[in-house]
N, C-alpha and C. Protein backbone atom coordinates (compact mmCIF):
# COMPACT_ATOMS: atom_id res chain seq x y z
N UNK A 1 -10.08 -15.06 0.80
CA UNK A 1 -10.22 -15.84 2.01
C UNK A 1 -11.69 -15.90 2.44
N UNK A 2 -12.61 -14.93 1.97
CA UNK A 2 -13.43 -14.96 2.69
C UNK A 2 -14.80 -15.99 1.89
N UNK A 3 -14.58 -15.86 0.62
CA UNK A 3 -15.15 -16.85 0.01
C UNK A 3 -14.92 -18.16 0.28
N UNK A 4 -13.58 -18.39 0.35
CA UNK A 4 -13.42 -19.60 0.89
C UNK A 4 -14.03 -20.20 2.15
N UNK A 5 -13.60 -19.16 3.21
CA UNK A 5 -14.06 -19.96 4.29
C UNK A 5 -15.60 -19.89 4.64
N UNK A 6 -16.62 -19.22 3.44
CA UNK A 6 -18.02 -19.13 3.66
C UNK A 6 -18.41 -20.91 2.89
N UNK A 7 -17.41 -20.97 1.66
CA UNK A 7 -17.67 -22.26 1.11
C UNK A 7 -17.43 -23.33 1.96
N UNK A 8 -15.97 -23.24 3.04
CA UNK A 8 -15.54 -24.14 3.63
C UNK A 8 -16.98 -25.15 4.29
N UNK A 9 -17.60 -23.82 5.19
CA UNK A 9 -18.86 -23.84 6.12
C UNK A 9 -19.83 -24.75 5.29
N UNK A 10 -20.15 -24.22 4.23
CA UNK A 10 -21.37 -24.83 3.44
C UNK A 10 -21.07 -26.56 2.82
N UNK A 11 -19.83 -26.65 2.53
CA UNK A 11 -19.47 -27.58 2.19
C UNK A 11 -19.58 -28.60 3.50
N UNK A 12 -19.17 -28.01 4.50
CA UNK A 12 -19.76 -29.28 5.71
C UNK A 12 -20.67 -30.49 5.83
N UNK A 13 -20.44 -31.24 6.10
CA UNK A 13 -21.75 -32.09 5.95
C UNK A 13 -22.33 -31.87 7.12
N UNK A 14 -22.64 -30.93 8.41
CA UNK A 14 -23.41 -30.60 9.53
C UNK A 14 -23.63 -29.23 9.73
N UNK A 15 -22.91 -28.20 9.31
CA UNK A 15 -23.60 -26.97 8.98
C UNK A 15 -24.69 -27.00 8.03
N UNK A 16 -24.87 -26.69 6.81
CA UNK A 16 -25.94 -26.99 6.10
C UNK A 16 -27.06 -27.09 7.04
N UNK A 17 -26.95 -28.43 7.71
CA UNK A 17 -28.18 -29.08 8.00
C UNK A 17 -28.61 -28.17 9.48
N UNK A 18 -27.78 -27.28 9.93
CA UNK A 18 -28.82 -26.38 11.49
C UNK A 18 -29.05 -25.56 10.88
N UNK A 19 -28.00 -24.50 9.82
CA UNK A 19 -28.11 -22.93 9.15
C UNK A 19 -28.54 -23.66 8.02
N UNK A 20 -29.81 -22.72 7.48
CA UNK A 20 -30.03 -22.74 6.08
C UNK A 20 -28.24 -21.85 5.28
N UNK A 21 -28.35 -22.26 4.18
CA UNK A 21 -26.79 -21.44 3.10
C UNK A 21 -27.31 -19.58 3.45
N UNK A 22 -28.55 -19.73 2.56
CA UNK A 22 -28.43 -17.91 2.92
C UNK A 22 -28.38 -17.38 3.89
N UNK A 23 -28.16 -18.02 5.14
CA UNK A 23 -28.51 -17.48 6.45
C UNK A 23 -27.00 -17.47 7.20
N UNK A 24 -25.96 -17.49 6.31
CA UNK A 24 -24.53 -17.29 6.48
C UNK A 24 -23.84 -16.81 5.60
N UNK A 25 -23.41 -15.47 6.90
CA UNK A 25 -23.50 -14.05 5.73
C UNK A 25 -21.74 -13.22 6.42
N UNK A 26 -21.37 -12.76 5.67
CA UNK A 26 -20.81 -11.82 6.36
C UNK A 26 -20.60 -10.38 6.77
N UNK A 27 -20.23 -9.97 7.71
CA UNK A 27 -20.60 -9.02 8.31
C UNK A 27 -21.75 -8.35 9.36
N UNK A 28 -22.90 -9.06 8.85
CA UNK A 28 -23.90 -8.70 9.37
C UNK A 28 -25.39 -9.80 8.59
N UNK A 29 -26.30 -9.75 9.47
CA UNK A 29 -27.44 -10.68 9.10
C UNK A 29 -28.17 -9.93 8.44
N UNK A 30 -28.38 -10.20 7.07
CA UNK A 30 -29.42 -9.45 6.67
C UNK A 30 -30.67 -9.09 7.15
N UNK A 31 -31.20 -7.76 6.58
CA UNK A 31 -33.01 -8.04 6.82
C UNK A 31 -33.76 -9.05 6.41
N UNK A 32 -34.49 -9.52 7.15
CA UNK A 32 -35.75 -10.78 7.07
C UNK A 32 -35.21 -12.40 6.84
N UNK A 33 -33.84 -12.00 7.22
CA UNK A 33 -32.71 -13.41 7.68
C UNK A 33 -33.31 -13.76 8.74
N UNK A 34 -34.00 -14.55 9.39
CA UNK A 34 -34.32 -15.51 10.43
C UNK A 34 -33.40 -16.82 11.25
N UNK A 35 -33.50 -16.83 12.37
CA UNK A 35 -32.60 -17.40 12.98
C UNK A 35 -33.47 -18.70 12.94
N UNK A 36 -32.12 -19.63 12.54
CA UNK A 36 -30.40 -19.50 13.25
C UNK A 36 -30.09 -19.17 12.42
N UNK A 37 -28.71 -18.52 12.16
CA UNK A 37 -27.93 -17.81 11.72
C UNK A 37 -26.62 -17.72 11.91
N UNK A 38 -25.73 -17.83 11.05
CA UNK A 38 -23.98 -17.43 11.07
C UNK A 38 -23.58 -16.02 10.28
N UNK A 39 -22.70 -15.30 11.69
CA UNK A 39 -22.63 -13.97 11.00
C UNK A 39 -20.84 -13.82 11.23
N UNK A 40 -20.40 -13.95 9.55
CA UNK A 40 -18.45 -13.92 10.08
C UNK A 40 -18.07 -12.39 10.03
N UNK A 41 -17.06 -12.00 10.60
CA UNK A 41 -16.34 -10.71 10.91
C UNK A 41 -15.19 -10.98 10.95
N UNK A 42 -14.42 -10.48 9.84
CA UNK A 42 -12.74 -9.79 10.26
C UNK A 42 -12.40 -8.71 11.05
N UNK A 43 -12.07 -9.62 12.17
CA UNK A 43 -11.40 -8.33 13.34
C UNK A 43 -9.68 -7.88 13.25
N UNK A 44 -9.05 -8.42 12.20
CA UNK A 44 -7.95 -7.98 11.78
C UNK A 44 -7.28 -9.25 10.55
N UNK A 45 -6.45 -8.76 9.99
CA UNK A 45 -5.88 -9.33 9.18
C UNK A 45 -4.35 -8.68 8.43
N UNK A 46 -3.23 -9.19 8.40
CA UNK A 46 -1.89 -8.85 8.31
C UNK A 46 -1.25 -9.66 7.53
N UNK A 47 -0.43 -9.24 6.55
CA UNK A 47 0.76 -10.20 5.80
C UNK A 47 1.39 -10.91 6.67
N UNK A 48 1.89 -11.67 6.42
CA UNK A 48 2.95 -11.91 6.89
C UNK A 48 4.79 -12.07 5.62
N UNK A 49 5.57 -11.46 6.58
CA UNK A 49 6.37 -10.74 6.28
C UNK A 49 8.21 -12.07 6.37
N UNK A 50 8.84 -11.55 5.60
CA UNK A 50 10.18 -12.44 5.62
C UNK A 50 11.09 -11.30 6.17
N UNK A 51 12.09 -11.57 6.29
CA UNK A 51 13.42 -10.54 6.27
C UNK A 51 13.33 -9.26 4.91
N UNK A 52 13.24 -10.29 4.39
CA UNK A 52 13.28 -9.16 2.74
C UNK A 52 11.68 -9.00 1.90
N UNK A 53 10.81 -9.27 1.96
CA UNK A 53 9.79 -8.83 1.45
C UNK A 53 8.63 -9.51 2.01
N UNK A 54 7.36 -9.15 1.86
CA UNK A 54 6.16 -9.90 1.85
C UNK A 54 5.87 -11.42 1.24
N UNK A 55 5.16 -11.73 1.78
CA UNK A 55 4.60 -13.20 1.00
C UNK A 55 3.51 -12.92 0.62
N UNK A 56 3.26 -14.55 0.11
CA UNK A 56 1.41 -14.48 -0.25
C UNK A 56 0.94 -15.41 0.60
N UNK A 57 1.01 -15.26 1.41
CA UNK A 57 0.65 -15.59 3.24
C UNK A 57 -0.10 -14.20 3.86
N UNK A 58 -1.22 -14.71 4.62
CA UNK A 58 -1.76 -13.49 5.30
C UNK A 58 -2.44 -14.29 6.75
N UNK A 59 -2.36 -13.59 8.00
CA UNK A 59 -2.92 -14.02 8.75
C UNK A 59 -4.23 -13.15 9.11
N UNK A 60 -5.24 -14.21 9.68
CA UNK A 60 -6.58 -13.41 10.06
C UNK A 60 -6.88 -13.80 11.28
N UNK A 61 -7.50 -12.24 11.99
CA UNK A 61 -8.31 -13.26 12.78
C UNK A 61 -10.22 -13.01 12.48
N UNK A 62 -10.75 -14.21 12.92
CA UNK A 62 -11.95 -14.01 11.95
C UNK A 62 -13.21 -14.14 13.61
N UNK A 63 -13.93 -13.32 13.77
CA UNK A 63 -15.10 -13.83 14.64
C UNK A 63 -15.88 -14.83 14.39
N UNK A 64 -16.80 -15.30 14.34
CA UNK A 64 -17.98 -16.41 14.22
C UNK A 64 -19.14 -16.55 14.99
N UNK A 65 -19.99 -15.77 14.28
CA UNK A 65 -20.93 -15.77 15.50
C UNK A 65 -22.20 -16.70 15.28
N UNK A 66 -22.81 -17.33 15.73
CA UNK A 66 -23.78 -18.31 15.82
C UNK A 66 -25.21 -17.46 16.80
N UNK A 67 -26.24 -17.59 15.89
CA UNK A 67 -27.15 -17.54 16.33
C UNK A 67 -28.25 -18.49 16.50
N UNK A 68 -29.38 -18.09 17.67
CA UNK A 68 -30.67 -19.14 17.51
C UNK A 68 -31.32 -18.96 18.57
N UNK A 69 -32.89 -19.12 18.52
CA UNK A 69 -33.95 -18.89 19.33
C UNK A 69 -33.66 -19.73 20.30
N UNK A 70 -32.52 -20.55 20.18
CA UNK A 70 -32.37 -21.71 21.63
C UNK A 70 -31.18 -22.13 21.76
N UNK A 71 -30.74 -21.81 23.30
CA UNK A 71 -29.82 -22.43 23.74
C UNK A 71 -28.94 -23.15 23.25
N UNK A 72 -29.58 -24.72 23.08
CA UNK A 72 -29.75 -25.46 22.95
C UNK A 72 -28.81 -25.89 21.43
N UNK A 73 -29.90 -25.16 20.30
CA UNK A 73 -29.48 -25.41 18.87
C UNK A 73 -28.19 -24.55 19.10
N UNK A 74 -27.94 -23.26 19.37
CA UNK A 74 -26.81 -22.23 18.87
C UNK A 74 -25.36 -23.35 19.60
N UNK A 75 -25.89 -24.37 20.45
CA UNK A 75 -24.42 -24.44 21.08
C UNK A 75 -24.29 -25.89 19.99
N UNK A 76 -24.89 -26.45 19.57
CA UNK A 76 -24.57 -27.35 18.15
C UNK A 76 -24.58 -26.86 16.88
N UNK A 77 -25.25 -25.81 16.87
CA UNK A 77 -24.37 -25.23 15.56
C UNK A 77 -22.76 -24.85 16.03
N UNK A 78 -22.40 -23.94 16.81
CA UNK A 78 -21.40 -23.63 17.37
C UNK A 78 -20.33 -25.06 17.70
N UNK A 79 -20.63 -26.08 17.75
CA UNK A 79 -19.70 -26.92 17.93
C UNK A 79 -19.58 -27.95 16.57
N UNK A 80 -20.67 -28.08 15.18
CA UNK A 80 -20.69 -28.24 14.31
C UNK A 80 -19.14 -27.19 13.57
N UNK A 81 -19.29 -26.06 13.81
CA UNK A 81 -18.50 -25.14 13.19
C UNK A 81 -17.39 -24.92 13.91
N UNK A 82 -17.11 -25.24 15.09
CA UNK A 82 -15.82 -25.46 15.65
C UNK A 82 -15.00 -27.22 14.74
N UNK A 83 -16.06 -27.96 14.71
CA UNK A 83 -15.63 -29.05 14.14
C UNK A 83 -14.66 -28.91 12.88
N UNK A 84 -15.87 -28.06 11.89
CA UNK A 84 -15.77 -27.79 10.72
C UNK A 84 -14.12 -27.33 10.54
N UNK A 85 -13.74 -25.65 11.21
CA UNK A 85 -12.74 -25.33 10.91
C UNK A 85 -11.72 -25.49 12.13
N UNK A 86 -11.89 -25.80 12.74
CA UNK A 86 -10.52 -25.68 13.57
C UNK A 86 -9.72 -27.06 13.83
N UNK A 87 -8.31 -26.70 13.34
CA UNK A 87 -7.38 -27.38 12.62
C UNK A 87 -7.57 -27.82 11.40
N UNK A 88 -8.34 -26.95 10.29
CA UNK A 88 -8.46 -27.49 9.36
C UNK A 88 -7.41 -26.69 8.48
N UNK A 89 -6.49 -27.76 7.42
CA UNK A 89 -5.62 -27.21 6.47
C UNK A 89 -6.29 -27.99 4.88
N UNK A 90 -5.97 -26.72 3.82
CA UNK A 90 -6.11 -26.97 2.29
C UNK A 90 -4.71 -26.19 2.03
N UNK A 91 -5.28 -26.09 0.49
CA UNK A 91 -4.42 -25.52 -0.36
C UNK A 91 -4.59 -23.90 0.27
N UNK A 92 -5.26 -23.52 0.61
CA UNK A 92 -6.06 -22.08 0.82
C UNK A 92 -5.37 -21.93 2.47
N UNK A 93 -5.71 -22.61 3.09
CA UNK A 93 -5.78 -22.48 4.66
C UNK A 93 -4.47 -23.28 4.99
N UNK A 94 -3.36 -22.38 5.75
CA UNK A 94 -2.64 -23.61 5.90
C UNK A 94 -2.67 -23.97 7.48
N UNK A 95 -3.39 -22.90 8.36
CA UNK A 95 -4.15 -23.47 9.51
C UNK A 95 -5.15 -22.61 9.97
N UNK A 96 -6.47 -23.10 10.51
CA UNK A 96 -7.31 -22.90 11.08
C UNK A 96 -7.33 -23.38 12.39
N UNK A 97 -7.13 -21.66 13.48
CA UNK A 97 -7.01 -22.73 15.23
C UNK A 97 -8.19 -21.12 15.75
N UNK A 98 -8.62 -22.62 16.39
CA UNK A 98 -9.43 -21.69 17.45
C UNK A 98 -8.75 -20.83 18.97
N UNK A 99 -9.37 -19.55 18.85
CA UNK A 99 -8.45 -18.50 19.90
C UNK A 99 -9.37 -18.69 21.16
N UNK A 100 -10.40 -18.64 20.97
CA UNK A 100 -11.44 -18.97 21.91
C UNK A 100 -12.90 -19.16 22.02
N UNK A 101 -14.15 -19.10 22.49
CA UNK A 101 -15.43 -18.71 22.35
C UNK A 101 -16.02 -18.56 23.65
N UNK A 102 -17.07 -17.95 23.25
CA UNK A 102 -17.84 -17.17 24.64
C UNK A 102 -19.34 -17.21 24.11
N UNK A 103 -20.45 -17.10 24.84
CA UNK A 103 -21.75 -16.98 25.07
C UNK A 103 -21.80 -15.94 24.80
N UNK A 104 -22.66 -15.02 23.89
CA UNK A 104 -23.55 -13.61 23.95
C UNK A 104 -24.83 -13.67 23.61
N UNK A 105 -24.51 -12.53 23.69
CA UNK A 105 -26.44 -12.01 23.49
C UNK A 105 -26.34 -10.75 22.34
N UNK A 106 -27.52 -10.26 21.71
CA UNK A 106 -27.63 -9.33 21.44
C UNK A 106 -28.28 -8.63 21.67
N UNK A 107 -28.54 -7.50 22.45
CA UNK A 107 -29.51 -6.59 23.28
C UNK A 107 -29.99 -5.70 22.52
N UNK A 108 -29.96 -5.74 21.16
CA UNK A 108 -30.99 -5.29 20.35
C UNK A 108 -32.03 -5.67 19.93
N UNK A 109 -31.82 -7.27 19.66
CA UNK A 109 -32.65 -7.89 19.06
C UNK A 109 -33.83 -8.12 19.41
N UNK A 110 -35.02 -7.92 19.34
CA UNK A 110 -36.51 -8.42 19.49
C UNK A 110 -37.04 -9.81 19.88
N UNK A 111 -36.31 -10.54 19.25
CA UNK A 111 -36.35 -11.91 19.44
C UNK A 111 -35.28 -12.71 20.59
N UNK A 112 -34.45 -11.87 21.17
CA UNK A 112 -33.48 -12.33 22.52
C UNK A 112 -33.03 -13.49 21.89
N UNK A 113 -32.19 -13.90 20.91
CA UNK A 113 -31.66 -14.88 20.33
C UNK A 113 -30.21 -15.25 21.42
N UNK A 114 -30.07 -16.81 21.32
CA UNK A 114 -29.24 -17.59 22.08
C UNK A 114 -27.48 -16.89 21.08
N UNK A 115 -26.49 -16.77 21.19
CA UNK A 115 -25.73 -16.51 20.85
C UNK A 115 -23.90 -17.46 21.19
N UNK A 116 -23.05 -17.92 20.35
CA UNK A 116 -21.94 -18.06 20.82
C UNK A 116 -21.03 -17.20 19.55
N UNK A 117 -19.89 -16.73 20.20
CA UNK A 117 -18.99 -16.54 19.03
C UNK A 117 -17.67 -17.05 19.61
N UNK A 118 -16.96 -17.25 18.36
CA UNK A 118 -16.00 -18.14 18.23
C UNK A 118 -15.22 -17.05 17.55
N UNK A 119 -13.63 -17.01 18.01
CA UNK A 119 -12.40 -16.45 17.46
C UNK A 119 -11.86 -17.45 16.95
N UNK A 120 -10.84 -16.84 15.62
CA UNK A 120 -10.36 -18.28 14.91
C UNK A 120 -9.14 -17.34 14.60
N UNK A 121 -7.86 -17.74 14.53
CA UNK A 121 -6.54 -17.20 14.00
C UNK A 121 -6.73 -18.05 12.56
N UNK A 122 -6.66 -17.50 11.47
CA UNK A 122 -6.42 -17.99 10.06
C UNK A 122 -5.01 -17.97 9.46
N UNK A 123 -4.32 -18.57 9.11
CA UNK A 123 -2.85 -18.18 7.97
C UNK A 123 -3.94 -18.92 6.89
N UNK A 124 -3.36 -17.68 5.61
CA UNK A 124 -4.36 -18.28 4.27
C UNK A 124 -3.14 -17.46 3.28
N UNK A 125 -3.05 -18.16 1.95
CA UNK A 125 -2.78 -17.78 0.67
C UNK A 125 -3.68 -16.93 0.40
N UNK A 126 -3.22 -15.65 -0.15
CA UNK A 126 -3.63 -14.54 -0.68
C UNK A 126 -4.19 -14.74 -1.94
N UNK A 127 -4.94 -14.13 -2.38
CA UNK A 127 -5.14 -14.19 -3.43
C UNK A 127 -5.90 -16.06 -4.17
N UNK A 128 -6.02 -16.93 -3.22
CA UNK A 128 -6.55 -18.39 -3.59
C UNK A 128 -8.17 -18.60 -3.83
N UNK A 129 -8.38 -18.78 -5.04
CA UNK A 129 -9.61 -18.94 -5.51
C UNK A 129 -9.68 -20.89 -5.64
């Protein structure tokens, strides 16, 4: 799933063009990654289950965080990538819905970068390359 939905992003025709590709990462932004920036996080993820056994169905939920030295850019990347996945179905995804998003910050950072993150509920095929 997680390849997928890093390809989903890149494959966009309007991501690309605010985030450079290497600069959407998961887990965390690398060192000497420069903003703007997309950083994804699994904050949980679960089978989903029948009466009698498991499937190859799994639900996620995935963070999305958007970075950038401005306002401005982070809230069009952030709505580029709301575009991108939410309600989006493939073979892989059989829905992408947005749970919510909010404004942050990161109070570590040196550079006081503009911030939104975005919650997304995923159902995805297991195992789909």
């Amino acid at each position: 799933m997680e390849e997928d939905l890093k390809a989903l992003l890149l494959a966009d025709s309007t991501v690309p063009t605010l985030v450079p590709p290497g600069s959407i990462n998961w887990r965390r932004r690398p060192q000497g990654i420069g903003l703007p920036a997309i950083v994804l996080r699994v904050i949980n993820d679960r089978p989903v289950y029948t009466l009698s056994d498991t499937t190859d169905r799994s639900t996620a939920r995935v963070q999305v965080d958007c970075w950038s030295l401005s306002y401005k850019q982070v809230k069009a990347i952030s709505r580029a990538v709301l575009l991108c996945l939410s309600g989006h179905r493939d073979a892989t995804f059989s829905r992408i819905w947005l749970l919510g998003a909010r404004d942050t910050q990161d109070p570590e950072a040196k550079d006081d970068p503009a911030g939104v993150s975005l919650d997304f509920e995923i159902d995805y095929r297991v195992g789909a390359a």
